[in-house]
Protein backbone atom coordinates (compact mmCIF):
# COMPACT_ATOMS: atom_id res chain seq x y z
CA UNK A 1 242.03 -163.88 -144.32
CA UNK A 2 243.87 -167.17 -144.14
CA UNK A 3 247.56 -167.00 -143.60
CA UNK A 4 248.27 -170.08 -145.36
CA UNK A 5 250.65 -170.51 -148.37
CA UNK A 6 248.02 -169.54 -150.80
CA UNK A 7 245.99 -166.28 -149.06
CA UNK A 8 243.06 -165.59 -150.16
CA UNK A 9 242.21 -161.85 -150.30
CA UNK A 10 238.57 -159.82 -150.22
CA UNK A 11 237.27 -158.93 -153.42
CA UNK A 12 238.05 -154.90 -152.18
CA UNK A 13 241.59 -155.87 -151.62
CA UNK A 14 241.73 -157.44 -155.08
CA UNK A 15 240.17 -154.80 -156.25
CA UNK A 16 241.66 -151.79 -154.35
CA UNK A 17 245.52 -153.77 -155.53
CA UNK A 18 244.87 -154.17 -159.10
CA UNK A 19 243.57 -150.75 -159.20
CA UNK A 20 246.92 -149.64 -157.77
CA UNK A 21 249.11 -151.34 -160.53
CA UNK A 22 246.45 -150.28 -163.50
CA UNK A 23 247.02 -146.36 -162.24
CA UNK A 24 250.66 -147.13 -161.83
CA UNK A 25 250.46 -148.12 -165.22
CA UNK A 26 248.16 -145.62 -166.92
CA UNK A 27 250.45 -142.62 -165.24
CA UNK A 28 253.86 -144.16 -166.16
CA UNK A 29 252.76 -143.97 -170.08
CA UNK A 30 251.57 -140.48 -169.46
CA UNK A 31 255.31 -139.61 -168.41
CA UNK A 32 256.76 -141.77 -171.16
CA UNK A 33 258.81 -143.42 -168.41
CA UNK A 34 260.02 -146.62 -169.79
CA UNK A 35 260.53 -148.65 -166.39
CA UNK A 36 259.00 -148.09 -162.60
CA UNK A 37 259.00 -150.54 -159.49
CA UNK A 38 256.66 -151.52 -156.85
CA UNK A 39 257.10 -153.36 -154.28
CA UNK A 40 256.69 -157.00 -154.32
CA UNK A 41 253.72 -159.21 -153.73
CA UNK A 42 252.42 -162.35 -155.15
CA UNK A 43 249.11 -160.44 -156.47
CA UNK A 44 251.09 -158.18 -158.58
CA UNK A 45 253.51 -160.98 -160.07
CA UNK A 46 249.75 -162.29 -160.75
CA UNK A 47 248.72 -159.44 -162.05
CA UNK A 48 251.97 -159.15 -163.94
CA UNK A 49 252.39 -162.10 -165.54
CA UNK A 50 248.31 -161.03 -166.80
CA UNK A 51 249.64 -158.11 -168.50
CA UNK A 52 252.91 -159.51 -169.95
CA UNK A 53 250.57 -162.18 -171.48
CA UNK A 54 248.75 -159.39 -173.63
CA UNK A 55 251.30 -156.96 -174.20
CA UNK A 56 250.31 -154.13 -171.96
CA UNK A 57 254.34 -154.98 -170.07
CA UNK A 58 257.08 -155.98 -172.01
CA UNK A 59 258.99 -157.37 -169.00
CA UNK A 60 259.35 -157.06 -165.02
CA UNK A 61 262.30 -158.02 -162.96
CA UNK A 62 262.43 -158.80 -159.39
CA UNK A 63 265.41 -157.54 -157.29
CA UNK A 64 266.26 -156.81 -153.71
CA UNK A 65 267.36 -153.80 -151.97
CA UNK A 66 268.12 -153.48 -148.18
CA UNK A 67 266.16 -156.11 -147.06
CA UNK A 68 263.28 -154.81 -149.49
CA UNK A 69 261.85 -156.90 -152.88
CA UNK A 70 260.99 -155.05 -155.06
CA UNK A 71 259.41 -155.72 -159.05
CA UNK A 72 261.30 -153.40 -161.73
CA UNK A 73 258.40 -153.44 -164.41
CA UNK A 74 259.18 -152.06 -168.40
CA UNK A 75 256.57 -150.98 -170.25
CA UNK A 76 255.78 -152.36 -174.09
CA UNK A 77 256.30 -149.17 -176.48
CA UNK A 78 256.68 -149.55 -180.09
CA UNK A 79 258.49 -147.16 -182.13
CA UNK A 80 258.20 -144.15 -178.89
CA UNK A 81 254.39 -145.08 -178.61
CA UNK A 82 252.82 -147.45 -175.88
CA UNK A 83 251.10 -150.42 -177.31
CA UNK A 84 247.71 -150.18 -175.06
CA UNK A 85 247.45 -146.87 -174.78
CA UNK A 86 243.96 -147.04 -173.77
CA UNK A 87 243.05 -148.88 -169.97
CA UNK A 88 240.13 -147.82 -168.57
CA UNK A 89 239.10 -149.27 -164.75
CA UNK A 90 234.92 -150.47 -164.55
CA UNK A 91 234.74 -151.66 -161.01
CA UNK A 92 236.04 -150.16 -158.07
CA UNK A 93 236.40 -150.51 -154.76
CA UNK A 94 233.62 -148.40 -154.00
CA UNK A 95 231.41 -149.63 -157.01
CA UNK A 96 231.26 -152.67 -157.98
CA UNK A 97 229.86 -154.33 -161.43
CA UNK A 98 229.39 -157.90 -161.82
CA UNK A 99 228.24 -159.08 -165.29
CA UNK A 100 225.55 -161.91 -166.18
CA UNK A 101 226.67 -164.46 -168.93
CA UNK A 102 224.11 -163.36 -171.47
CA UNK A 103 225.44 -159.81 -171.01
CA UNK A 104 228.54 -161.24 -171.56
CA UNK A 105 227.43 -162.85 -175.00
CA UNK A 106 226.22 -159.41 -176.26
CA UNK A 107 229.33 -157.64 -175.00
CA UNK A 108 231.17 -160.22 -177.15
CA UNK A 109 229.56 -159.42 -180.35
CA UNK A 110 230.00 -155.51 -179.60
CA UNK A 111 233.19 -155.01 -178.42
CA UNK A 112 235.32 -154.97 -181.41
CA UNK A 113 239.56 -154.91 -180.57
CA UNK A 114 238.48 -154.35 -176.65
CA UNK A 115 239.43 -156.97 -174.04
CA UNK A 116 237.44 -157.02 -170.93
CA UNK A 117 238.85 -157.99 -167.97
CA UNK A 118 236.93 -160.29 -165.28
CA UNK A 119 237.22 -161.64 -161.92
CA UNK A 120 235.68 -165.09 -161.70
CA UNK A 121 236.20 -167.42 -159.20
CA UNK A 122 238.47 -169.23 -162.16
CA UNK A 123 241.09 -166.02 -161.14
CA UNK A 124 241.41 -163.24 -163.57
CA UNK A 125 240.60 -164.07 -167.02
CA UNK A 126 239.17 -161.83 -170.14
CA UNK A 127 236.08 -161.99 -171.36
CA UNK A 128 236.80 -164.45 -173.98
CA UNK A 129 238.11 -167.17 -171.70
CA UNK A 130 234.90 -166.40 -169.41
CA UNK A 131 232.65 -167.48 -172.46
CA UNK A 132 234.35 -170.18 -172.78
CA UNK A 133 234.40 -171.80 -169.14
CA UNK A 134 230.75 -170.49 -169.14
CA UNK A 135 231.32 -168.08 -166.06
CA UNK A 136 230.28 -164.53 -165.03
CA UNK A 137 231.88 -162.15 -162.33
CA UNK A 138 233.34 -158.81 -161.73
CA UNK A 139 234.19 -156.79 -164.73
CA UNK A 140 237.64 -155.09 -163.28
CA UNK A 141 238.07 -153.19 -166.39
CA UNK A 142 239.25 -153.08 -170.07
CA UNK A 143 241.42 -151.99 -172.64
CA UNK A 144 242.05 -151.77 -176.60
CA UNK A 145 244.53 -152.70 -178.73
């Protein structure tokens, strides 16, 4: 691991972090809790800022409490009911499922309102955007909206 301004992380700490904010997630709709925190890093403002772009967060703040940052995240409900109610996790840290580009150009013309989410070496991206750049990778997981 580099310790440089811009770290680069193992794909099983991607993986094991993203799975962390996707449960967080998943189990703060299930208790209808409109806001949670977790503690700051700059893979889950990445992350984040993912999310907020399709509507699975409506907002996250960052604030600071004895020496501690910390990212206050609201979730995006409409009329008492979560907008993506439905996030389901592929890859894990254990198992991992990486995705060919042809496979990619069926799963386009079968998956309907889902949006896959992949890990390229482009960064996170869905499975649109992968098309598009002509790149395969991990398939971290997906949702419907």
């Amino acid at each position: 691991m580099s310790t440089g301004s811009n770290p680069v992380f193992p794909i099983n700490l991607h993986n094991y972090k993203i799975a962390y904010l996707i449960n967080l997630i998943n189990i703060n709709k299930l208790r209808k809790n409109l806001c949670f925190k977790i503690i700051y890093t700059k893979q889950n403002l990445i992350f984040l800022n993912f999310f907020k772009k399709f509507n699975i967060i409506y907002k996250y703040t960052i604030l600071q409490k004895n020496n501690l940052i910390y990212i206050n995240v609201h979730l995006y409900y409409y009329k008492n009911f979560p907008v993506c109610s439905n996030f389901k996790l592929i890859t894990k840290p254990s198992k991992k499922f990486s995705i060919s580009y042809q496979t990619l150009r069926l799963l386009q013309k079968k998956s309907g309102n889902s949006i896959f989410i992949l890990s390229t070496p482009y960064g996170l991206m869905t499975h649109q955007d992968a098309l598009k750049k002509k790149t395969t990778g991990l398939v971290i997981g997906f949702f419907s909206i």
